[in-house]
C-alpha atoms as a PDB file:
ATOM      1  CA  UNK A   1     127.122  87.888  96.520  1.00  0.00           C
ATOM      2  CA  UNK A   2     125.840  90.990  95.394  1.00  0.00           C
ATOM      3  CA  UNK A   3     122.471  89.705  95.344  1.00  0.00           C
ATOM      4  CA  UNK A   4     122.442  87.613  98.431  1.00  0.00           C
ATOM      5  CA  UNK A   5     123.328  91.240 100.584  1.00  0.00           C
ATOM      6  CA  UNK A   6     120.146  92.450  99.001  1.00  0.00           C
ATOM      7  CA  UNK A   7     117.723  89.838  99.534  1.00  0.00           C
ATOM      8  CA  UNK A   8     119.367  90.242 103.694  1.00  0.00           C
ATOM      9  CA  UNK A   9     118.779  94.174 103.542  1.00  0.00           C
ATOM     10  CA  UNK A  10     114.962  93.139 101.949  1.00  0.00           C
ATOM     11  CA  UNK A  11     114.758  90.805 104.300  1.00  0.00           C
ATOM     12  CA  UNK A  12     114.564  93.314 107.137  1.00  0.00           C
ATOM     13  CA  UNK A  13     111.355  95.579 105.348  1.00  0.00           C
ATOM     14  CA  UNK A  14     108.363  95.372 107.547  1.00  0.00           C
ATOM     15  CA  UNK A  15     105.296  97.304 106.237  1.00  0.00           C
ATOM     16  CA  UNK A  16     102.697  98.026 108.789  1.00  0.00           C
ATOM     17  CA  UNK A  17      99.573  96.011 107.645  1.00  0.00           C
ATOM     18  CA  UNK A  18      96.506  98.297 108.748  1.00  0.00           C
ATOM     19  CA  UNK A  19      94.662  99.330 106.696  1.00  0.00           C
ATOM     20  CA  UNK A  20      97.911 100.493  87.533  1.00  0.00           C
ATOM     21  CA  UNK A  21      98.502 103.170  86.453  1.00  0.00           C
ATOM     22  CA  UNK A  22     100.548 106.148  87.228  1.00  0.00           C
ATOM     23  CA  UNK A  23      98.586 109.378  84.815  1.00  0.00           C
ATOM     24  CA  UNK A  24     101.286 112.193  84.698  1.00  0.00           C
ATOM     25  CA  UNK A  25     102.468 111.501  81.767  1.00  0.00           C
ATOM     26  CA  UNK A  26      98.629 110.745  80.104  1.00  0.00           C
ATOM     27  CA  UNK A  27      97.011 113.733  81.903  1.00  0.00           C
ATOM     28  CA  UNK A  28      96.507 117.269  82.505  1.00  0.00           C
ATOM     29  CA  UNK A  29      94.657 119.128  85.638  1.00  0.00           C
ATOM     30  CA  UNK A  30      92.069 121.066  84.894  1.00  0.00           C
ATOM     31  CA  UNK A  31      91.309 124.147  87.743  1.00  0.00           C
ATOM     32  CA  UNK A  32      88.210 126.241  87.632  1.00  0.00           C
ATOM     33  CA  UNK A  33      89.082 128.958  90.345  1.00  0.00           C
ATOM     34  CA  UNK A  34      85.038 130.477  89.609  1.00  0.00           C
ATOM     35  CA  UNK A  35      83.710 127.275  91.436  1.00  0.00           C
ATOM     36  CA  UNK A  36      86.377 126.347  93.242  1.00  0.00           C
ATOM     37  CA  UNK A  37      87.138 122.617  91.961  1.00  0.00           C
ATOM     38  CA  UNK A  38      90.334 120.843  90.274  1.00  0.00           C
ATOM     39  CA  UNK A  39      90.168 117.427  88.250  1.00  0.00           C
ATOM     40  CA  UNK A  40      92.937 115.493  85.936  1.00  0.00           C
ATOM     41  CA  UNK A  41      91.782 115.024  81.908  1.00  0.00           C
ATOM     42  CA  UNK A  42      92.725 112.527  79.594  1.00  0.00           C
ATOM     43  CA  UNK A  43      95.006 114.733  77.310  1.00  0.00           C
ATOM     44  CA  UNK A  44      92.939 113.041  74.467  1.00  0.00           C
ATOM     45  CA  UNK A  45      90.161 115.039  75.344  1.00  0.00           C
ATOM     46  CA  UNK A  46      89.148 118.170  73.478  1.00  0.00           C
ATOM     47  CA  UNK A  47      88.352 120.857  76.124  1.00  0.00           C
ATOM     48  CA  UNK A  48      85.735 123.709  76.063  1.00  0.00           C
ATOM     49  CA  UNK A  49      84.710 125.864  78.954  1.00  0.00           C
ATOM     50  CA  UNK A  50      81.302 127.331  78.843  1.00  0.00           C
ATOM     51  CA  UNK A  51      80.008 130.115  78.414  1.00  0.00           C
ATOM     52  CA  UNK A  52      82.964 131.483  78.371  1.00  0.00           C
ATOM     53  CA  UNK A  53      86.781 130.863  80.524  1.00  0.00           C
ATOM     54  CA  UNK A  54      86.186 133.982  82.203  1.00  0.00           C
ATOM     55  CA  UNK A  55      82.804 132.296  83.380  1.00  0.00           C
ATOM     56  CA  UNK A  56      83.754 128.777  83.194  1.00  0.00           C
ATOM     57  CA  UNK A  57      80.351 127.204  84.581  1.00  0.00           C
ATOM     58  CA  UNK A  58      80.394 124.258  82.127  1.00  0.00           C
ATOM     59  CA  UNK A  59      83.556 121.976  81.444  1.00  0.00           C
ATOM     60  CA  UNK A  60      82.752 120.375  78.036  1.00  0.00           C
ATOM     61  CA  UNK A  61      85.297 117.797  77.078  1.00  0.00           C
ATOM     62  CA  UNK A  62      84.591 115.449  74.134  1.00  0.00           C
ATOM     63  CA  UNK A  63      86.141 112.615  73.048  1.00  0.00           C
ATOM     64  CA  UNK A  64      87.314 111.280  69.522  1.00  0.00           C
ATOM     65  CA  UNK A  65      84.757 109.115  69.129  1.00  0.00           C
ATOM     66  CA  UNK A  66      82.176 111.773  70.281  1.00  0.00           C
ATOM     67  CA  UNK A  67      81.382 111.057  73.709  1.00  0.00           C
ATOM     68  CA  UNK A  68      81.409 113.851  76.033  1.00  0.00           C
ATOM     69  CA  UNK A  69      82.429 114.440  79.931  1.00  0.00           C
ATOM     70  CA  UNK A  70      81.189 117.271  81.443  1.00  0.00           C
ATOM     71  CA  UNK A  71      81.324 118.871  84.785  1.00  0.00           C
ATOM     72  CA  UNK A  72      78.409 121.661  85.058  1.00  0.00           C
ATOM     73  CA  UNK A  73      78.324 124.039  88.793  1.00  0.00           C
ATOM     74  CA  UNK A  74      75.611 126.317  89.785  1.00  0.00           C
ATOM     75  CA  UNK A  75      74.914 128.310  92.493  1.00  0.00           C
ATOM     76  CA  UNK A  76      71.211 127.421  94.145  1.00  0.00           C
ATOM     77  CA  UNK A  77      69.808 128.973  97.663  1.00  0.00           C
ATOM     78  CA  UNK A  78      67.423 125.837  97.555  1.00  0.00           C
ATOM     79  CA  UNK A  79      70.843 124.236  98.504  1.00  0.00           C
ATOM     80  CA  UNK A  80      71.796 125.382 101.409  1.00  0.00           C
ATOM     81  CA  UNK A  81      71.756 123.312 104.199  1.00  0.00           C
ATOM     82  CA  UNK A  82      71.492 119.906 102.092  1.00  0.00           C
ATOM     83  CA  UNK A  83      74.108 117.813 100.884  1.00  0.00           C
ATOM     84  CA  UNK A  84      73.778 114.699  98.120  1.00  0.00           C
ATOM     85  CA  UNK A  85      72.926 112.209 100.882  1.00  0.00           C
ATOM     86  CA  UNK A  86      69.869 113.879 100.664  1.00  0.00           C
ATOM     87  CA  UNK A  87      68.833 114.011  97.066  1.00  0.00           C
ATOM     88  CA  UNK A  88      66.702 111.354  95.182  1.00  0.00           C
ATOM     89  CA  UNK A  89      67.554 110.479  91.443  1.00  0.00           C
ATOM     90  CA  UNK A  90      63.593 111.730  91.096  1.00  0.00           C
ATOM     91  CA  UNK A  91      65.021 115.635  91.162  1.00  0.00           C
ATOM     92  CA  UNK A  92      67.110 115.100  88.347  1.00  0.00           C
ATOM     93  CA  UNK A  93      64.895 112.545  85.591  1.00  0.00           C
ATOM     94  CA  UNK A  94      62.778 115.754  84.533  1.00  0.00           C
ATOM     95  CA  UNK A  95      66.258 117.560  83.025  1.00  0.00           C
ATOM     96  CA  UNK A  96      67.396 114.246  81.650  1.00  0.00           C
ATOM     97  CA  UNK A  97      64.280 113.528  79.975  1.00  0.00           C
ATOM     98  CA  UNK A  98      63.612 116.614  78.428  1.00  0.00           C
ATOM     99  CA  UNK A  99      67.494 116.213  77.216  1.00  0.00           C
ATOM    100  CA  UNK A 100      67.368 112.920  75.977  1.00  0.00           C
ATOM    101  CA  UNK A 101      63.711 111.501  75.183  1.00  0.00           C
ATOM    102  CA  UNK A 102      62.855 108.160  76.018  1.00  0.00           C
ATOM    103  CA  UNK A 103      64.837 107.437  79.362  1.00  0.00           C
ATOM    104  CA  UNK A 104      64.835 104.534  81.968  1.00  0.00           C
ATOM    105  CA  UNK A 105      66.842 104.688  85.420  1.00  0.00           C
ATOM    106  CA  UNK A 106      68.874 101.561  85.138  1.00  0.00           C
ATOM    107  CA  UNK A 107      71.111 102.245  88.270  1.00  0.00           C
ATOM    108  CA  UNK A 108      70.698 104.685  92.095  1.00  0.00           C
ATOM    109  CA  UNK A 109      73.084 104.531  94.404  1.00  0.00           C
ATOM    110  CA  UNK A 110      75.061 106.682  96.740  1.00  0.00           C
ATOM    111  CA  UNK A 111      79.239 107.084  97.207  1.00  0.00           C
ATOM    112  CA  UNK A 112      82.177 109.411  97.848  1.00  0.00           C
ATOM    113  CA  UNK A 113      83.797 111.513  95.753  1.00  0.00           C
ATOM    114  CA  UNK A 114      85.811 114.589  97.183  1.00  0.00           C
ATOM    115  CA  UNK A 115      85.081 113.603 100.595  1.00  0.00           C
ATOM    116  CA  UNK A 116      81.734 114.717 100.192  1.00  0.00           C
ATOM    117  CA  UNK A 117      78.451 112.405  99.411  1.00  0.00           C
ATOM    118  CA  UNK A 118      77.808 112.048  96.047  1.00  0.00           C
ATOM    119  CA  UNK A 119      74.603 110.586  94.303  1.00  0.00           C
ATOM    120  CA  UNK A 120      75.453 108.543  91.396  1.00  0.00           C
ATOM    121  CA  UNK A 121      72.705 107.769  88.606  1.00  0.00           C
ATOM    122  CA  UNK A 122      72.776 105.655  85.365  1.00  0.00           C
ATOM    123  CA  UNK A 123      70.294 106.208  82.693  1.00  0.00           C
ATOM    124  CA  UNK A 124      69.838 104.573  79.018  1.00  0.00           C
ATOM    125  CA  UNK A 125      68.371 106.828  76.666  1.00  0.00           C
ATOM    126  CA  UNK A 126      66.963 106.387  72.930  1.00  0.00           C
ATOM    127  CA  UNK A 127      65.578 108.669  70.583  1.00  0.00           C
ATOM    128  CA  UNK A 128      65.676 109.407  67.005  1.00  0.00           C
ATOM    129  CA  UNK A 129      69.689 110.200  67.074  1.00  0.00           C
ATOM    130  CA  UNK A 130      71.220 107.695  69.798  1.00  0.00           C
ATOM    131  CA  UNK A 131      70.775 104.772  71.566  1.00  0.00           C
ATOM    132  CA  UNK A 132      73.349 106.070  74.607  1.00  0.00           C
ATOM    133  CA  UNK A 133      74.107 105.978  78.142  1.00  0.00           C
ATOM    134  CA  UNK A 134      73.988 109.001  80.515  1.00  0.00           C
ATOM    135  CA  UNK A 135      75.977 108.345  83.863  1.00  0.00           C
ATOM    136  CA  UNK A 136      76.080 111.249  86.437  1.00  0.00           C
ATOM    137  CA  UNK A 137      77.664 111.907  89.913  1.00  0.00           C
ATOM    138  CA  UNK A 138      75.647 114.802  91.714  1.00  0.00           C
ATOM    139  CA  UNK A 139      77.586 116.718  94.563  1.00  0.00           C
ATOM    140  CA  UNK A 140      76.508 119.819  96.441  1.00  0.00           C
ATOM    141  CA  UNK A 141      78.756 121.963  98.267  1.00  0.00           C
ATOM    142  CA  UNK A 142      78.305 125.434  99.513  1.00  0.00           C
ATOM    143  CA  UNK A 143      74.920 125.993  97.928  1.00  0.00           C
ATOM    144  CA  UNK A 144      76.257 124.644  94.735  1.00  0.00           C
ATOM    145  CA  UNK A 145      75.508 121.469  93.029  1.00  0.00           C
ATOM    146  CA  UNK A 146      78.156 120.042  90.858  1.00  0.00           C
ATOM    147  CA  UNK A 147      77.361 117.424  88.416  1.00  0.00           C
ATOM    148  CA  UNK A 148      79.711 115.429  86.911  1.00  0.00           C
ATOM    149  CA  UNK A 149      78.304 113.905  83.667  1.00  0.00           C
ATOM    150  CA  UNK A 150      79.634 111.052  80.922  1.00  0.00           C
ATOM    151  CA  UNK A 151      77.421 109.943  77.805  1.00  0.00           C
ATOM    152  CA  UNK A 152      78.389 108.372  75.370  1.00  0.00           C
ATOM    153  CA  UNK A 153      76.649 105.799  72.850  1.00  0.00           C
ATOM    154  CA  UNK A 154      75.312 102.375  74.016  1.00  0.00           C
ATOM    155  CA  UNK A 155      78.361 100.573  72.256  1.00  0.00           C
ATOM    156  CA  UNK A 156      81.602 102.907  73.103  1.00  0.00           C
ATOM    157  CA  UNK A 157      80.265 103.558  76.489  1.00  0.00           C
ATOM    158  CA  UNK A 158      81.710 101.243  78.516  1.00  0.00           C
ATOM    159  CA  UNK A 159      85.232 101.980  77.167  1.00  0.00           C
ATOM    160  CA  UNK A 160      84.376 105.600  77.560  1.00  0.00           C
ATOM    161  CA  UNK A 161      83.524 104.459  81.255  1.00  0.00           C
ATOM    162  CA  UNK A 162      86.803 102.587  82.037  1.00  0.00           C
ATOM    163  CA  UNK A 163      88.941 104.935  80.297  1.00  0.00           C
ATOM    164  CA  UNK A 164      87.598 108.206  82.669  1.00  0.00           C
ATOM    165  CA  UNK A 165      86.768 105.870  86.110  1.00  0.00           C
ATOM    166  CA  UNK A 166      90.151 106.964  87.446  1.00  0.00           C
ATOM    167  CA  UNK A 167      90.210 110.577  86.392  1.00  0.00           C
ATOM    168  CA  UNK A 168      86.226 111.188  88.154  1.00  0.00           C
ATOM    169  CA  UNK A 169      87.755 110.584  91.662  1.00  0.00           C
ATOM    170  CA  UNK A 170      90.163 112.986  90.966  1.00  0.00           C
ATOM    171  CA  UNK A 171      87.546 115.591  91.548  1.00  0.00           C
ATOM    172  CA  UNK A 172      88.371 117.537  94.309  1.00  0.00           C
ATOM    173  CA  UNK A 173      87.370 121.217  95.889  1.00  0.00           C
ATOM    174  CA  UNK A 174      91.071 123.391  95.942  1.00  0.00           C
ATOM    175  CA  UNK A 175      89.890 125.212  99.293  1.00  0.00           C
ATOM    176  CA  UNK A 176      90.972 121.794 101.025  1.00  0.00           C
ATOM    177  CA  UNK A 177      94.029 120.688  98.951  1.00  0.00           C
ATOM    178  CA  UNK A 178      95.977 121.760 101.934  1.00  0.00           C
ATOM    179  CA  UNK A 179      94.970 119.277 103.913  1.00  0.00           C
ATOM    180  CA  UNK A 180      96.336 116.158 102.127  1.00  0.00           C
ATOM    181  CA  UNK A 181      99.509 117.766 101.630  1.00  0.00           C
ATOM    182  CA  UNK A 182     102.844 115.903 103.900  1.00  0.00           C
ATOM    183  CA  UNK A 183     105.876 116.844 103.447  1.00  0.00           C
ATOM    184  CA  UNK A 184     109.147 114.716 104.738  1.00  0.00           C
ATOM    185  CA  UNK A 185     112.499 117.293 105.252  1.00  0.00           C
ATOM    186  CA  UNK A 186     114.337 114.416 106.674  1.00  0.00           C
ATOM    187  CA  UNK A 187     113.730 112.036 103.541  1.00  0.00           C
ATOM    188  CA  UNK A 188     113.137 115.758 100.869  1.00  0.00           C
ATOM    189  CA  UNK A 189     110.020 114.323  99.742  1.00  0.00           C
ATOM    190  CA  UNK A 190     106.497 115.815  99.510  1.00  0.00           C
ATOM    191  CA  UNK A 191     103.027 114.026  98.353  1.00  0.00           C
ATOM    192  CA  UNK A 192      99.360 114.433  98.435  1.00  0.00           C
ATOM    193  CA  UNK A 193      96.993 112.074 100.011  1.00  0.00           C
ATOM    194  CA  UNK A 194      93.732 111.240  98.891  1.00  0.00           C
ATOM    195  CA  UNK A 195      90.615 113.670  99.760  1.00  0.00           C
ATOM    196  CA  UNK A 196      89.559 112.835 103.836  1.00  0.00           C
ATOM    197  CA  UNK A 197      91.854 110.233 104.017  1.00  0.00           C
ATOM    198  CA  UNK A 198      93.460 111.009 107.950  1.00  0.00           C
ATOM    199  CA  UNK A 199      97.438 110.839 108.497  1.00  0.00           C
ATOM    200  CA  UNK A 200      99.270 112.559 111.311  1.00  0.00           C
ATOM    201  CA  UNK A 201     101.620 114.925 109.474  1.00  0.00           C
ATOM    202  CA  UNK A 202     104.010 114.577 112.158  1.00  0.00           C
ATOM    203  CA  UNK A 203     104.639 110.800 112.058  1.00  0.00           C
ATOM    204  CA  UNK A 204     107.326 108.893 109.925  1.00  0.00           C
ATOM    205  CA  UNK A 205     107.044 106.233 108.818  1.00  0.00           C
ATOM    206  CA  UNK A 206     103.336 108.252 107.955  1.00  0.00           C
ATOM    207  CA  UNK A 207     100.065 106.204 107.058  1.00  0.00           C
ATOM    208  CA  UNK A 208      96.717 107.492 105.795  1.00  0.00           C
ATOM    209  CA  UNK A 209      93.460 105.727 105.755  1.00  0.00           C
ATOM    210  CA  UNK A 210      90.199 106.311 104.903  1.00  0.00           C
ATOM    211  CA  UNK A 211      86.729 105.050 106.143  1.00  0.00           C
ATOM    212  CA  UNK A 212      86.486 101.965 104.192  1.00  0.00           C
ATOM    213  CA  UNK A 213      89.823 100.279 105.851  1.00  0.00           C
ATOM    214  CA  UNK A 214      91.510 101.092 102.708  1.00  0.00           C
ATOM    215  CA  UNK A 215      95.049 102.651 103.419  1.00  0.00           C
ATOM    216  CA  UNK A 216      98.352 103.959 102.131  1.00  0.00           C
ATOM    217  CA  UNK A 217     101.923 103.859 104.069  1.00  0.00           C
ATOM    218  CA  UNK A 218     104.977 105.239 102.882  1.00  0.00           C
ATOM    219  CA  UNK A 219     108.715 104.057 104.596  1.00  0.00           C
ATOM    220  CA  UNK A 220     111.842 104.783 103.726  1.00  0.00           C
ATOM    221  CA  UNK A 221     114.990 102.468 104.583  1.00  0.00           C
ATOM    222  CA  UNK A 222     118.372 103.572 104.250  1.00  0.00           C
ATOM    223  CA  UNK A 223     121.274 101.318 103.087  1.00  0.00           C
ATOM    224  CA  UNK A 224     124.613 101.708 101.621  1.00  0.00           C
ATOM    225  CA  UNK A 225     123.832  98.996  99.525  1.00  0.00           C
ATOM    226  CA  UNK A 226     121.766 101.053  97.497  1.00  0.00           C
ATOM    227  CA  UNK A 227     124.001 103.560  96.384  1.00  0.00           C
ATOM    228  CA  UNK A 228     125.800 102.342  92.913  1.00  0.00           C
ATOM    229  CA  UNK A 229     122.051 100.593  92.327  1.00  0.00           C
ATOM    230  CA  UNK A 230     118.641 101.785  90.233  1.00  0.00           C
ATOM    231  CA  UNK A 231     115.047  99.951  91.012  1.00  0.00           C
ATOM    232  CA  UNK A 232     115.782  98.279  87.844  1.00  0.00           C
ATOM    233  CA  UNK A 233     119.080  95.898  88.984  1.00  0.00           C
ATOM    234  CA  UNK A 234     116.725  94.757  91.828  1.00  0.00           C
ATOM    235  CA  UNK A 235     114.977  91.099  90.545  1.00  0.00           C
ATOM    236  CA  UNK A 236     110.931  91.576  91.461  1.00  0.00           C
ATOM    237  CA  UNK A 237     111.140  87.893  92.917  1.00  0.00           C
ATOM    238  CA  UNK A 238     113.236  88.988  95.649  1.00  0.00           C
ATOM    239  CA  UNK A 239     110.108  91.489  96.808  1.00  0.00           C
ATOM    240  CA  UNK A 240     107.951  88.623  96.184  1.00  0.00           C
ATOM    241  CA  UNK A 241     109.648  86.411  98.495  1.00  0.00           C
ATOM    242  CA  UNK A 242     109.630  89.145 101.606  1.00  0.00           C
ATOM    243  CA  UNK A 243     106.399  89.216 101.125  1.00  0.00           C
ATOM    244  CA  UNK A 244     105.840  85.693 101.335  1.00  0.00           C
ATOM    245  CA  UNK A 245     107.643  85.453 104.169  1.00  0.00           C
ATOM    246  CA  UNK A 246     105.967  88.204 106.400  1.00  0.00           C
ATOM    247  CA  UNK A 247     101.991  86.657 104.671  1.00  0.00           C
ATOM    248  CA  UNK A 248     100.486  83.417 104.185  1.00  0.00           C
ATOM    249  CA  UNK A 249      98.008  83.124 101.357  1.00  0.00           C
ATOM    250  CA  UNK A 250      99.433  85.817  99.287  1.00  0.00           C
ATOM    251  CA  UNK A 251     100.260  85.768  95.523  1.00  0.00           C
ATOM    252  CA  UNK A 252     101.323  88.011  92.646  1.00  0.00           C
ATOM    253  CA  UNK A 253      98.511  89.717  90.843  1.00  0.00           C
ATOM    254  CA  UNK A 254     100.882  91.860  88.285  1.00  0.00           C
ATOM    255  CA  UNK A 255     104.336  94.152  87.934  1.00  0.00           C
ATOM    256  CA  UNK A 256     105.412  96.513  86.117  1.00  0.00           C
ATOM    257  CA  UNK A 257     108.441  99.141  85.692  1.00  0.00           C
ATOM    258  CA  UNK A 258     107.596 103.054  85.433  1.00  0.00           C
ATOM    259  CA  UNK A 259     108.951 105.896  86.463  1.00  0.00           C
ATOM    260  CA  UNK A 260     107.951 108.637  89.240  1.00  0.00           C
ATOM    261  CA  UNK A 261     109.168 112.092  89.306  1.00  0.00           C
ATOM    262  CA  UNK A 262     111.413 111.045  86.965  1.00  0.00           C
ATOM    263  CA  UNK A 263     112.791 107.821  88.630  1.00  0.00           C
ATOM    264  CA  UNK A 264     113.012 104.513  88.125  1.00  0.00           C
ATOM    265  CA  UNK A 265     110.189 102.395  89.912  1.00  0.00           C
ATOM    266  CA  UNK A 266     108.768  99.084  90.453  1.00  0.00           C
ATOM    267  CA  UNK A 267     105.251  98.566  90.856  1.00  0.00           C
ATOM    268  CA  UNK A 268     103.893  95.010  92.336  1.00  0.00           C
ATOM    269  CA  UNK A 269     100.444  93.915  93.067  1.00  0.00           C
ATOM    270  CA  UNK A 270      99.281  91.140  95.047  1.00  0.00           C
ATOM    271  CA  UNK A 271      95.932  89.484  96.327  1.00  0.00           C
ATOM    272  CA  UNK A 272      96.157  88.688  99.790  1.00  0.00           C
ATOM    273  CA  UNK A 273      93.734  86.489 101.305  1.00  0.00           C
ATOM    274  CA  UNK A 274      93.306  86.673 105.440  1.00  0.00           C
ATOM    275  CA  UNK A 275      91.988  84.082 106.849  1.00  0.00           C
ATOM    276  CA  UNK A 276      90.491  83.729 110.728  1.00  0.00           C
ATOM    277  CA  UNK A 277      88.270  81.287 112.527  1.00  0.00           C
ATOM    278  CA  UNK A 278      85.427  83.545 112.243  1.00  0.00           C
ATOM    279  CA  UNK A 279      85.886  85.317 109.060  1.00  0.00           C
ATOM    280  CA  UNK A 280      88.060  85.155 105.453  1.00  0.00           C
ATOM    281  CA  UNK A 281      88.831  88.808 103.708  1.00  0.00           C
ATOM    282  CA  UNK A 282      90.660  89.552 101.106  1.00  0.00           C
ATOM    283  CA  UNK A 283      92.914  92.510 100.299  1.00  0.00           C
ATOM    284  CA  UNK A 284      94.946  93.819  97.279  1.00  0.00           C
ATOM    285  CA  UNK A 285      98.450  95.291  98.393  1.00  0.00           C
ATOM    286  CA  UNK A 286     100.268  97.237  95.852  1.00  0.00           C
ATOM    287  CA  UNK A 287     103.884  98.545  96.237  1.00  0.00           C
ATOM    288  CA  UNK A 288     105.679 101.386  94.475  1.00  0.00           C
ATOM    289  CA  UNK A 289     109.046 100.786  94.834  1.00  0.00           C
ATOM    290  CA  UNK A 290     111.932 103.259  94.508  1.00  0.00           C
ATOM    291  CA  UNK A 291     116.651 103.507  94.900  1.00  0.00           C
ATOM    292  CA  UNK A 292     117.262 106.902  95.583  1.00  0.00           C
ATOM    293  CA  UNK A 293     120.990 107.454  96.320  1.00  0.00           C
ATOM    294  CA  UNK A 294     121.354 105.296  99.257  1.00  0.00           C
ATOM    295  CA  UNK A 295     117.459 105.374 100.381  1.00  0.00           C
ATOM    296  CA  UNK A 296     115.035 102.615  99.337  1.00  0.00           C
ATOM    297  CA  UNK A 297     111.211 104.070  98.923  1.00  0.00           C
ATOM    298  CA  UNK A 298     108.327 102.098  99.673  1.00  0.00           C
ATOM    299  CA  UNK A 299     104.899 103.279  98.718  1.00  0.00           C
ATOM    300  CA  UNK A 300     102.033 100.828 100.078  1.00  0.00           C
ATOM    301  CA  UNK A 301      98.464 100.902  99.265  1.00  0.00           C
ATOM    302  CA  UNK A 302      96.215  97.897 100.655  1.00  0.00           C
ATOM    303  CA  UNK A 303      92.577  97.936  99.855  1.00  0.00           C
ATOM    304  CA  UNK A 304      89.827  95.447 100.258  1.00  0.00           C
ATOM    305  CA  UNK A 305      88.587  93.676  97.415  1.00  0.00           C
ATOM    306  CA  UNK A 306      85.262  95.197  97.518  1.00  0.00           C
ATOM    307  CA  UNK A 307      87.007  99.180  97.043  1.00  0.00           C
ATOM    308  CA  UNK A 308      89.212  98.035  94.739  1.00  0.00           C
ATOM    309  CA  UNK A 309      87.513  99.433  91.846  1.00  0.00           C
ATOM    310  CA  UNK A 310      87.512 103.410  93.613  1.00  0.00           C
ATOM    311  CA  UNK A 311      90.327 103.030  96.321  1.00  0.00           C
ATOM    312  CA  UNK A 312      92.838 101.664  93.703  1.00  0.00           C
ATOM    313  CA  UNK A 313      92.292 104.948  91.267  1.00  0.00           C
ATOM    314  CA  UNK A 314      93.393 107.060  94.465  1.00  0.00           C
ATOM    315  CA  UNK A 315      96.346 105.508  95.777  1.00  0.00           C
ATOM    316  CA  UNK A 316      97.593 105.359  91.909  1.00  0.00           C
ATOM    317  CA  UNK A 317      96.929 109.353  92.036  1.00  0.00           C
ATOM    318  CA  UNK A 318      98.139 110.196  94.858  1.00  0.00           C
ATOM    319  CA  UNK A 319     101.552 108.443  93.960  1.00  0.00           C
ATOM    320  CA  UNK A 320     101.120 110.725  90.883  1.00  0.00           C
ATOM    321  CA  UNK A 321     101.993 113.535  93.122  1.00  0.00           C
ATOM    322  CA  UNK A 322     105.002 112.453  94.895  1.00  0.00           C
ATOM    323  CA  UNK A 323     107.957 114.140  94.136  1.00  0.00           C
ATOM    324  CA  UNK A 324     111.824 114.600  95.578  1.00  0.00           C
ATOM    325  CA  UNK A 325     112.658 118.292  97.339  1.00  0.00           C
ATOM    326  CA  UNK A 326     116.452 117.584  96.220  1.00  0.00           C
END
């Protein structure tokens, strides 16, 4: 009985369809209030500010097996006025070479990181030492260029890669954090949105979204039912089969139980594919899931396939922040 009530009450959930790994416990933030930036660290990361912290232009961290991320700022008048969109990798090959020897430009492209264009570079390297990878992301704001920098060796590197993906596009410039800050009194919850993603702050239930179609939506339904109950006595295959009802063509990519601020949660995944006359798309829609006295939580990211990669990093962070007022 108890079970049939919920599935009713689950029943009733309709998201708003516009458009894996939570870090907290894994992480720590890094602030540099000289240049104005924040970004989360692996913990595993041995951390060194250069030349000194009371002049922290260069964040040094290096790994265990010796690969290094760094993020290096400087102040240039040259600068002003021009933004990443309209560098060229050309500007920055002289530096690398003169670094690292025998260099070729393997990849040149251009995406977003902070809300702000960011040219993104891949070089191999070899000399008499290494046989390594150097992968930067170049952003200029203010007159300053930032450049966010991994290199590693040719073997380790893409593990290196995959292990800091989601931490890079928590970059972000602190002079704007107040912008992706809501805050629900009604529901005594607060979280951050990504970087330029637009919300009304005034809205409930609220949705963000960015550029790319990707979005996030966050809806709270209230229900006796709930209140002798934990995320964990609800069966994922009763989620599973809302969705199913509300979606042709979807299916179950992964789940997983965690915890957020300290609460039981459920996180599902699934690969939905839309299909028209003129067109077939497909999305990924993940759910965070959480029983809060007699409120249910729903956290929704959906993303296109082709953003998965960055999109899916920033809804996972930006759950990272939510936390209960009371």
């Amino acid at each position: 009985m108890r079970n049939s009530k919920i599935k009713v009450v689950l029943s009733l959930i309709v998201f708003t369809l516009s458009f894996s790994t939570v870090y907290s416990q894994y992480a720590l933030m890094y602030k540099n209030s000289l240049h104005n930036y924040s970004i989360n660290l692996p913990k595993t990361l041995e951390v060194t500010e250069l030349p000194s912290k009371e002049t922290p232009d260069s964040l040094i961290a290096v790994a265990k097996d010796g690969s290094v991320f760094s993020i290096i700022a400087k102040k240039d008048p040259a600068y002003k006025g021009v933004t990443a969109s309209m560098l060229t990798s050309n500007s920055f090959m002289p530096e690398l070479k003169f670094r690292y020897k025998n260099i070729e430009l393997k990849e040149n492209d251009f995406i977003d990181i902070a809300g702000e264009p960011t040219l993104y570079m891949r070089v191999d390297f070899k000399n008499e030492e290494e046989d390594g990878v150097v992968v930067q992301y170049i952003l200029i704001k203010n007159e300053k260029v930032f450049i966010i920098r991994l290199v590693s060796d040719k073997d380790t590197f893409d593990k290196f890669a995959s292990e800091l993906a989601g931490y890079i596009f928590t970059f972000q410039f602190m002079e704007s954090s107040a912008k992706e800050f809501y805050k629900s009194e009604m529901y005594s919850f607060f979280i951050k949105f990504p970087y330029g993603w637009q919300f009304d702050r005034n809205e409930f239930p609220v949705q963000a979204y960015n550029a790319r179609g990707s979005s996030m939506y966050i809806e709270v339904i209230k229900n006796n039912e709930y209140k002798n109950l934990t995320i964990s006595d609800l069966d994922p295959d009763l989620f599973l089969e809302a969705e199913k009802a509300k979606l042709s063509n979807i299916s179950l990519v992964g789940t997983k139980r965690l915890n957020i601020d300290g609460t039981p949660a459920l996180f599902m995944k699934y690969k939905w594919i839309q299909k028209t006359p003129s067109k077939t798309e497909t999305y990924y829609i993940l759910h965070y899931y959480m029983i809060k006295g007699s409120l249910l939580y729903i956290i929704q990211g959906m993303i296109k396939d082709n953003f998965l990669f960055e999109d899916e990093k920033l809804v996972d962070q930006s759950v990272d922040t939510f936390q209960y007022t009371k």
